[in-house]
Protein backbone atom coordinates (compact mmCIF):
# COMPACT_ATOMS: atom_id res chain seq x y z
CA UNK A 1 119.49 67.93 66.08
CA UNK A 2 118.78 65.18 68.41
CA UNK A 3 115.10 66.00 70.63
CA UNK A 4 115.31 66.69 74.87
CA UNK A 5 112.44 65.01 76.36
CA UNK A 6 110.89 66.48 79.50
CA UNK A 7 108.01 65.67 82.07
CA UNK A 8 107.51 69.45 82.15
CA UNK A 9 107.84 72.53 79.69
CA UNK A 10 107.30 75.78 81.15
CA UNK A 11 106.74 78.81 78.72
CA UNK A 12 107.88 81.90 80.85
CA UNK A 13 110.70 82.33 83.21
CA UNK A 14 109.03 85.09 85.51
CA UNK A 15 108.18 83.93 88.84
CA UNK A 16 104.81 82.24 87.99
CA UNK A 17 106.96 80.00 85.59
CA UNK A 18 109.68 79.19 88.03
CA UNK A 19 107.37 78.28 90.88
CA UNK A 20 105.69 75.81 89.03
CA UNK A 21 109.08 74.59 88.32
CA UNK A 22 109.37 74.46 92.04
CA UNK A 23 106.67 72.42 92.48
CA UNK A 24 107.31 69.86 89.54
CA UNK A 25 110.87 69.76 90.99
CA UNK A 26 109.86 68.48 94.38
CA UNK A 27 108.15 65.55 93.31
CA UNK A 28 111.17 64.87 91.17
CA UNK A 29 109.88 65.85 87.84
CA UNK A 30 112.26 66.71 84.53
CA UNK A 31 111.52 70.06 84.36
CA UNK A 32 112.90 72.88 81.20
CA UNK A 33 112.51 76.53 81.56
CA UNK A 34 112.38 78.30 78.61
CA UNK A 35 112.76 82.32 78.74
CA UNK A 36 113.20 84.72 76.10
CA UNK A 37 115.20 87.54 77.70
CA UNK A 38 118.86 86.99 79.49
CA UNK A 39 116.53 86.85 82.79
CA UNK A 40 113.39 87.92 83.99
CA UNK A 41 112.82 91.23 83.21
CA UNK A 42 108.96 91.15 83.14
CA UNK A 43 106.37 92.24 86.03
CA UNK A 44 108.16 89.74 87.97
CA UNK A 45 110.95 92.50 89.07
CA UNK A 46 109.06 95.55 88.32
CA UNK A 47 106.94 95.27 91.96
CA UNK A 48 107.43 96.39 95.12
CA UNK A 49 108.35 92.55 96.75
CA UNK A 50 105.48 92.52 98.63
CA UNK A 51 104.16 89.24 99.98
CA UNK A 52 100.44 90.63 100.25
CA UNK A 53 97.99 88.21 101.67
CA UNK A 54 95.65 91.18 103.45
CA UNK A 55 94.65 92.14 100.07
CA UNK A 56 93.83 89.01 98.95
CA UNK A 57 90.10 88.05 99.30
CA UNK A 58 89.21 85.60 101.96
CA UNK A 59 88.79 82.27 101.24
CA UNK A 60 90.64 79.69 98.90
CA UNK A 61 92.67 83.33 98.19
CA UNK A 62 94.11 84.26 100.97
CA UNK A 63 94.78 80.61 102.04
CA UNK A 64 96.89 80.09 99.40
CA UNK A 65 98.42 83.82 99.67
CA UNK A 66 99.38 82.50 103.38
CA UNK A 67 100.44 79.48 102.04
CA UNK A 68 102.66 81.17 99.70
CA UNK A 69 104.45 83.18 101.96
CA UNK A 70 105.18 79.98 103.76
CA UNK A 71 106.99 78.56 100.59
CA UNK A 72 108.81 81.59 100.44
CA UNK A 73 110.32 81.46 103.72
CA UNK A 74 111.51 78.19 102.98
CA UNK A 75 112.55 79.26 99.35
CA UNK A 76 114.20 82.01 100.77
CA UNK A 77 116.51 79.58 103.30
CA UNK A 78 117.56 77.20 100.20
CA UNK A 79 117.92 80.44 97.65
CA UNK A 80 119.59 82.90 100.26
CA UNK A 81 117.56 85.39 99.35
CA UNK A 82 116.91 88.13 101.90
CA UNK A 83 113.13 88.14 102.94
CA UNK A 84 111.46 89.80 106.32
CA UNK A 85 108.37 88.95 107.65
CA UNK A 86 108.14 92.61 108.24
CA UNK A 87 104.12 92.99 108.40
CA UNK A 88 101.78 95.75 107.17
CA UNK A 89 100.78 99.26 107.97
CA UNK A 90 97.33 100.44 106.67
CA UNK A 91 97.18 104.43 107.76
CA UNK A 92 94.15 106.58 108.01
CA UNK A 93 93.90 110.34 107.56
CA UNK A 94 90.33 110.74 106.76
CA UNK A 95 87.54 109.30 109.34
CA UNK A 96 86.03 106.96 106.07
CA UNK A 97 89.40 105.36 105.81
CA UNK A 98 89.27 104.73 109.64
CA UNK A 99 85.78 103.52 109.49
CA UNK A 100 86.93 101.38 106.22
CA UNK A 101 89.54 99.87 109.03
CA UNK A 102 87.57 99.39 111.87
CA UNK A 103 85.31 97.56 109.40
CA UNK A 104 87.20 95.20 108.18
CA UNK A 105 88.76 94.47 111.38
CA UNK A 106 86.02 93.37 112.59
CA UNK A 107 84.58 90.90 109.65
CA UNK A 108 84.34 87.20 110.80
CA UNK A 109 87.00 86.20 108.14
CA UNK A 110 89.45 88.94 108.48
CA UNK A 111 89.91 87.12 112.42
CA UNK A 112 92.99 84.15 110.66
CA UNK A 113 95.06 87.52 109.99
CA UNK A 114 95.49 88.70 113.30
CA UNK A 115 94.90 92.23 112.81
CA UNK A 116 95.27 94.87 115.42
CA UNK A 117 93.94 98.43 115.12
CA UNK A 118 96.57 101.11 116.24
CA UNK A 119 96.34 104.82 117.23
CA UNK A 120 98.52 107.58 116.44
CA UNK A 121 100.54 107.22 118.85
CA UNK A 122 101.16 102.91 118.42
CA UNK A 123 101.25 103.70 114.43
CA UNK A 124 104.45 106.02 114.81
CA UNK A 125 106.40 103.94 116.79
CA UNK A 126 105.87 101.08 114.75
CA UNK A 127 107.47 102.88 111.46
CA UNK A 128 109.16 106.38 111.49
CA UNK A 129 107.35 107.19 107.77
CA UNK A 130 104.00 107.85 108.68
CA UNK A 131 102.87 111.48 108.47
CA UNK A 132 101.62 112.23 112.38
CA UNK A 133 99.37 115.32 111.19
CA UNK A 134 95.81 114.10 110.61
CA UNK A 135 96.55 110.73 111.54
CA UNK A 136 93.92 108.65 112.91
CA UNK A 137 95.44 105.40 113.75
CA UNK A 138 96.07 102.42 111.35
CA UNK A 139 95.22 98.60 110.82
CA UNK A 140 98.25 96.55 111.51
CA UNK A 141 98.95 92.73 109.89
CA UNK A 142 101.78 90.45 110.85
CA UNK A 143 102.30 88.33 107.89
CA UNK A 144 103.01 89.98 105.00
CA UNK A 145 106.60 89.34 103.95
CA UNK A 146 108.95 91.10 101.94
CA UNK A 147 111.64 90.51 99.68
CA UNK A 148 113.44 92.74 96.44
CA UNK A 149 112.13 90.88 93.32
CA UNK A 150 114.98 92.16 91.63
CA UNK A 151 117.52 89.97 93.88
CA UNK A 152 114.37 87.28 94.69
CA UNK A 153 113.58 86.51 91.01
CA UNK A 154 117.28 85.91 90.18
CA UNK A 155 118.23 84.24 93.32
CA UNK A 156 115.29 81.01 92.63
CA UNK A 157 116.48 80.61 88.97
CA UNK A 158 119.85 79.75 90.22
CA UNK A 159 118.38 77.61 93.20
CA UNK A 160 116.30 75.80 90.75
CA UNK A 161 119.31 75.49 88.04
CA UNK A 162 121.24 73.80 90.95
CA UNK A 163 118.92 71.72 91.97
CA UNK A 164 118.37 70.03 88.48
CA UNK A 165 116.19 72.84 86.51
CA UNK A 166 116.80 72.85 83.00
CA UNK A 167 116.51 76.91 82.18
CA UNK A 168 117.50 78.07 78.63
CA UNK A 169 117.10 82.16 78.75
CA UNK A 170 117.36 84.24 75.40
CA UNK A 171 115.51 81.16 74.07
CA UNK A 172 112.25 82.72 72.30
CA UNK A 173 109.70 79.99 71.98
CA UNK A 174 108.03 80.56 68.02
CA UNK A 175 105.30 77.45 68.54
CA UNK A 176 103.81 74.28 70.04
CA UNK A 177 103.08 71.87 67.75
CA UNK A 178 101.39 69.21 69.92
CA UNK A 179 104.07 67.92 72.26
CA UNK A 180 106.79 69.50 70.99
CA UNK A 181 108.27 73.29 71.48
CA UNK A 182 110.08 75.20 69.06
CA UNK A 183 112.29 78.11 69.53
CA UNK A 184 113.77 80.33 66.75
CA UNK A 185 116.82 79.10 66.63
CA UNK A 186 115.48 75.88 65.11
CA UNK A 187 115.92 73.78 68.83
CA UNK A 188 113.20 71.66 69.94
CA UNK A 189 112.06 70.32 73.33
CA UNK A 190 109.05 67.73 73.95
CA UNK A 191 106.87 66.68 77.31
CA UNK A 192 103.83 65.21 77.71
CA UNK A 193 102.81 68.64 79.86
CA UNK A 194 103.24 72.18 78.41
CA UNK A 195 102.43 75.27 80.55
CA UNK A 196 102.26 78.18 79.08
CA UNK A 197 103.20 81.53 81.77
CA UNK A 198 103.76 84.35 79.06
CA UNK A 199 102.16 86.89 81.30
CA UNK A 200 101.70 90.26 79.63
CA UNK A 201 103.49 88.77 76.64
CA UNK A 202 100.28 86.50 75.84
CA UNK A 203 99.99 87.85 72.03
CA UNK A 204 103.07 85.75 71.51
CA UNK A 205 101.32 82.48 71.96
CA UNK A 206 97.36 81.45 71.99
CA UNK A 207 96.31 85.15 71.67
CA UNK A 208 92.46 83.92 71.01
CA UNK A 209 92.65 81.28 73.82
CA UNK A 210 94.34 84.22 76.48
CA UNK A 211 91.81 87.03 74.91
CA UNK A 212 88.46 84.76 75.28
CA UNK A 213 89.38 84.43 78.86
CA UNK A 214 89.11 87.88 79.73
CA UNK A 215 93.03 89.08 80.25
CA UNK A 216 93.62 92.95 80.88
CA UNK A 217 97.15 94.23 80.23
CA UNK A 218 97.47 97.00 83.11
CA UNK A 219 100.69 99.63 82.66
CA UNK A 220 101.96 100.65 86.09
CA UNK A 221 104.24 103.83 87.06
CA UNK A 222 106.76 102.86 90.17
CA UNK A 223 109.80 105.11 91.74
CA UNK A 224 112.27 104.42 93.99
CA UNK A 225 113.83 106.94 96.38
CA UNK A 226 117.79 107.85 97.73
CA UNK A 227 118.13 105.26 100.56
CA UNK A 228 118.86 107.19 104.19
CA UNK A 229 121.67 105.90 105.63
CA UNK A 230 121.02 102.93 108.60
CA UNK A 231 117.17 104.17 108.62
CA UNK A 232 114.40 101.51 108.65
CA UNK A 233 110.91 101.23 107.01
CA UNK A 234 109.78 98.68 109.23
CA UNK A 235 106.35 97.38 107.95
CA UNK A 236 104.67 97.87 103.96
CA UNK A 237 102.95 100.74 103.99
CA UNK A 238 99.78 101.32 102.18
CA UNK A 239 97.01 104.57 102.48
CA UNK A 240 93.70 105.14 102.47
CA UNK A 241 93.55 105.36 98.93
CA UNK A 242 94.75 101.79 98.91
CA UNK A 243 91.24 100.33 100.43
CA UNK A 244 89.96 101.12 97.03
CA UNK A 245 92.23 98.53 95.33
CA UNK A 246 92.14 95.52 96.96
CA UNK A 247 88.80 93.43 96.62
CA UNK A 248 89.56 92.25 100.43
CA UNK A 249 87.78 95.52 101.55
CA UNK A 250 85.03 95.24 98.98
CA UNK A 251 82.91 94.40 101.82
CA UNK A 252 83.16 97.09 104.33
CA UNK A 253 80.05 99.17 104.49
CA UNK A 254 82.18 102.70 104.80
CA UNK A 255 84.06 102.06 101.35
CA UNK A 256 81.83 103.47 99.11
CA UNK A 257 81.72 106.64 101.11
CA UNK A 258 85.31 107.04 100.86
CA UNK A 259 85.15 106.02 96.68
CA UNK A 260 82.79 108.99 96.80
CA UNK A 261 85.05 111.71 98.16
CA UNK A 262 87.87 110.63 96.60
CA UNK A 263 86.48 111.07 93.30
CA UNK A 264 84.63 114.39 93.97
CA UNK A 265 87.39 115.67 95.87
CA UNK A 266 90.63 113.87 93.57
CA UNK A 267 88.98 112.23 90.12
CA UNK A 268 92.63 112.57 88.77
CA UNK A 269 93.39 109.64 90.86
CA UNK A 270 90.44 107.15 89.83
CA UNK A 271 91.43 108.75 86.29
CA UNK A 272 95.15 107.30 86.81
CA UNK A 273 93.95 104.48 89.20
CA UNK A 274 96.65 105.66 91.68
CA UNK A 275 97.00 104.31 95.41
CA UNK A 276 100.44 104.78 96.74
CA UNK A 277 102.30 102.57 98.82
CA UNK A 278 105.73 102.16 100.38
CA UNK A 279 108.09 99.10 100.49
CA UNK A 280 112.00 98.78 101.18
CA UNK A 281 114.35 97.24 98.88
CA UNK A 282 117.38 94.82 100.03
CA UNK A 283 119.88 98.08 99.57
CA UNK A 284 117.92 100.32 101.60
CA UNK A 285 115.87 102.33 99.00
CA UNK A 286 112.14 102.75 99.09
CA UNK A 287 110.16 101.48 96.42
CA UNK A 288 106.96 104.20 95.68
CA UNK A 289 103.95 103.66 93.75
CA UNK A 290 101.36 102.99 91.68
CA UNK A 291 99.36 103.75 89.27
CA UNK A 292 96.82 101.25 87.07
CA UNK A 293 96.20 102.13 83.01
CA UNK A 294 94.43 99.18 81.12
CA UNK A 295 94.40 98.43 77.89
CA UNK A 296 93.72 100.81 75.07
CA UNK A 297 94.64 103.32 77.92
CA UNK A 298 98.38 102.38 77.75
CA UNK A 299 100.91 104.36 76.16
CA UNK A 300 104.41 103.51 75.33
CA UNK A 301 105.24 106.87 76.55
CA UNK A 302 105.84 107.72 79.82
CA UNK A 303 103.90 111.19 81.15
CA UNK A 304 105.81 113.05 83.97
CA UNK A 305 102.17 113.73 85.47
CA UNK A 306 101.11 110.41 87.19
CA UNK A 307 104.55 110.47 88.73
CA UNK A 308 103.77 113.97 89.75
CA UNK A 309 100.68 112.51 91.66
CA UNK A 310 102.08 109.83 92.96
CA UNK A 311 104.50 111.80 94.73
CA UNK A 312 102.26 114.45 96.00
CA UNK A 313 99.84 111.83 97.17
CA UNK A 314 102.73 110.15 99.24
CA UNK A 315 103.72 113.48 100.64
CA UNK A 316 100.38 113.67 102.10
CA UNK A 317 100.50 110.94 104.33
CA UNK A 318 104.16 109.94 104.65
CA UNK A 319 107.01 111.45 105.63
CA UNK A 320 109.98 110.07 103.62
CA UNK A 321 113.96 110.30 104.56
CA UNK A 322 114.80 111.66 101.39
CA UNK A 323 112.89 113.03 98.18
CA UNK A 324 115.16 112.31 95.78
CA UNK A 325 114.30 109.99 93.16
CA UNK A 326 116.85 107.84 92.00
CA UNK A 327 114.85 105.28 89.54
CA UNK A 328 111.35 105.99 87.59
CA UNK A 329 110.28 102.84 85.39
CA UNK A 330 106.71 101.08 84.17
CA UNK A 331 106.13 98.09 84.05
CA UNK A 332 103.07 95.33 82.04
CA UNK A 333 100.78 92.92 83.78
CA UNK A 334 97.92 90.94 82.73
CA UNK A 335 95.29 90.64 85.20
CA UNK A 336 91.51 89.19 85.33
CA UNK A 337 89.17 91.66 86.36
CA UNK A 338 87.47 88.69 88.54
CA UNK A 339 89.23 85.49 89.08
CA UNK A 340 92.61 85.58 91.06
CA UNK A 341 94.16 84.13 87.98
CA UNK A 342 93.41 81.70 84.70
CA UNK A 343 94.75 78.35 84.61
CA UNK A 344 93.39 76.46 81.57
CA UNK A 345 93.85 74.03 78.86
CA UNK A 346 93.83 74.82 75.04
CA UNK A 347 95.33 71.58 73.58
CA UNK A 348 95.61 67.50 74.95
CA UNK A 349 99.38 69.18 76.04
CA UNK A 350 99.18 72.12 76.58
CA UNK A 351 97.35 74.69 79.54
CA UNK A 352 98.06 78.38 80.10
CA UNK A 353 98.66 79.93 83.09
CA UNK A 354 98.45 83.57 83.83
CA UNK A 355 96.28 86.65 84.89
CA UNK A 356 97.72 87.25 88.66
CA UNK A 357 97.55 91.11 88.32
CA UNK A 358 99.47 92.51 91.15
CA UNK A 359 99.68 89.60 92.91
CA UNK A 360 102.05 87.62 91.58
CA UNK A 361 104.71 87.79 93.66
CA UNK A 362 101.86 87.17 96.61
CA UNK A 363 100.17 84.37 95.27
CA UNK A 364 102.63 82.33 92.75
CA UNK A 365 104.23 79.67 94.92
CA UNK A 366 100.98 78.62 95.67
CA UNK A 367 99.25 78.88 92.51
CA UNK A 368 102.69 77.05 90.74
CA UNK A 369 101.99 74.29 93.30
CA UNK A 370 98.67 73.87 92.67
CA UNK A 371 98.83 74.23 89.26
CA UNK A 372 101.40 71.53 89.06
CA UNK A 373 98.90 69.34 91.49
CA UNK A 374 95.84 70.05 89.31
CA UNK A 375 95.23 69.90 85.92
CA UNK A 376 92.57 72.28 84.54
């Protein structure tokens, strides 16, 4: 069996993997795919398709979260995949969230998003979901983005197959031996660079190396419900609860307050790390979610419970077309509890890239492009 040489081996065909494919394509590079399942059936299509750059910190972060969702509007032209730059809803119910809002709207580095507070009465006519009782007002961003990973994911593997992207799925990759990858059917592939994207797979290959750099494996709980006929999310939504989940609001002098209640008032939500938040899927149904287990809290069973919460948290501060639940699912992501992601190098050939958490559909054109530009 004769040996295909490549510039580039990528590890993973989630989206991390194919946007540093996108990169090493552009400046002309041989590049080979290699994916164990039919397609990518990872994190990468278990999200809500949010392009998220509010809740990325500030700084080399959210540059290259804003950076990403400029690839992806140009992606999205070559790979006709559907994408919106339908912008972001942050709704208040309690005054802490509102403070937590007026906050951050006013930091010096929260000024290159644009951000507009809203009352009541400006929040409800920019989406028909939000619940009007209690409502305070909400914090309103312009460039988040959104597409369906489930279309967006498939749609940039075939882009990048016909643009000269070598992609072998069902091909499980068994070991690296210097330049050279091996798969189990005995087929072999060699390049001078090897990047390893396994995400929460990372046992598979350099468990020690993926371990010693801190990696989390986080379970999530997602639902989507019955899409209303001709009705319109119009931006993300995310609540109050939300501000305690993104780092970009670690700042804000009124957060802690609002931890505070939360847990004395609700400590089955820190217990469940739920935050819920709406998106809208290319056929009209809204995605719901989440909730955050790590580690030796995840189970391989699903409990009926945190989807219970989930749902009665939404209830509280949106009002949805329809209650009926159509899909329930979980999904695996490895995260760093610190650094946006890891991108480092365990052999002469070979570096490993992974850790985005939640953000990888915000953050991985970017990251694949520097990644490809910058060797660790």
């Amino acid at each position: 069996m004769s040996t295909e040489e490549f510039d580039l081996i990528l590890v993973g065909g989630g989206i991390v993997g194919l946007a540093v494919a996108r990169a090493a394509l552009a400046d002309s590079a041989r590049v080979l795919v290699l994916e164990a399942d039919p397609m990518s059936q990872g994190a990468s299509i278990r999200n809500f398709g949010m392009l998220w750059p509010i809740g990325q910190p500030s700084g080399v972060t959210r540059a290259l979260a804003l950076r990403s969702c400029q690839l992806w509007q140009q992606i999205a032209t070559y790979a006709s995949i559907p994408l919106e730059q339908c912008g972001s809803l942050h709704l208040a119910h309690q005054d802490d969230e509102w403070r937590v809002l007026q906050e951050f709207a006013s930091l010096p580095d929260s000024a290159e998003l644009e951000l507009q507070l809203l009352g009541p009465q400006e929040t409800m006519l920019r989406t028909p979901c939000a619940n009007a009782e209690g409502l305070r007002g909400s914090l309103w961003s312009r460039w988040e983005c959104r597409v369906d990973p489930r279309v967006a994911v498939r749609q940039v593997a075939l882009w990048l197959q016909a643009q000269g992207v070598t992609i072998h799925f069902q091909t499980m990759v068994t070991g690296i031996e210097g330049n050279r990858v091996m798969a189990s059917d005995g087929r072999h592939w060699t390049a001078p660079r090897i990047i390893v994207c396994s995400g929460a797979q990372w046992m598979a290959l350099y468990p020690q190396h993926h371990r010693e750099a801190g990696l989390k494996r986080c379970k999530l709980h997602m639902l989507r419900s019955l899409a209303a006929e001709r009705f319109s999310l119009g931006p993300h939504l995310a609540s109050g609860l939300t501000l305690r989940h993104y780092s970009s609001f670690a700042s804000c002098p009124s957060l802690e307050s609002l931890k505070s209640r939360v847990q004395a008032l609700t400590p089955e939500l820190d217990q469940h790390g739920i935050h819920v938040m709406i998106s809208q899927a290319a056929n009209g149904h809204l995605v719901l979610g989440d909730s955050h287990h790590y580690d030796d809290q995840i189970s391989p069973f699903e409990d009926d419970l945190i989807d219970e919460l989930i749902l009665r948290e939404i209830h509280k501060v949106y009002r949805l077309p329809s209650h009926q639940i159509t899909q329930r699912w979980t999904g695996i992501y490895a995260k760093h509890p610190k650094h946006p992601w890891i991108h480092q190098r365990v052999t002469d050939q070979v570096e490993i890239l992974n850790g985005f958490g939640g953000s990888g559909m915000t953050l991985s054109m970017a990251a694949g492009e520097h990644a490809w530009q910058y060797k660790p």
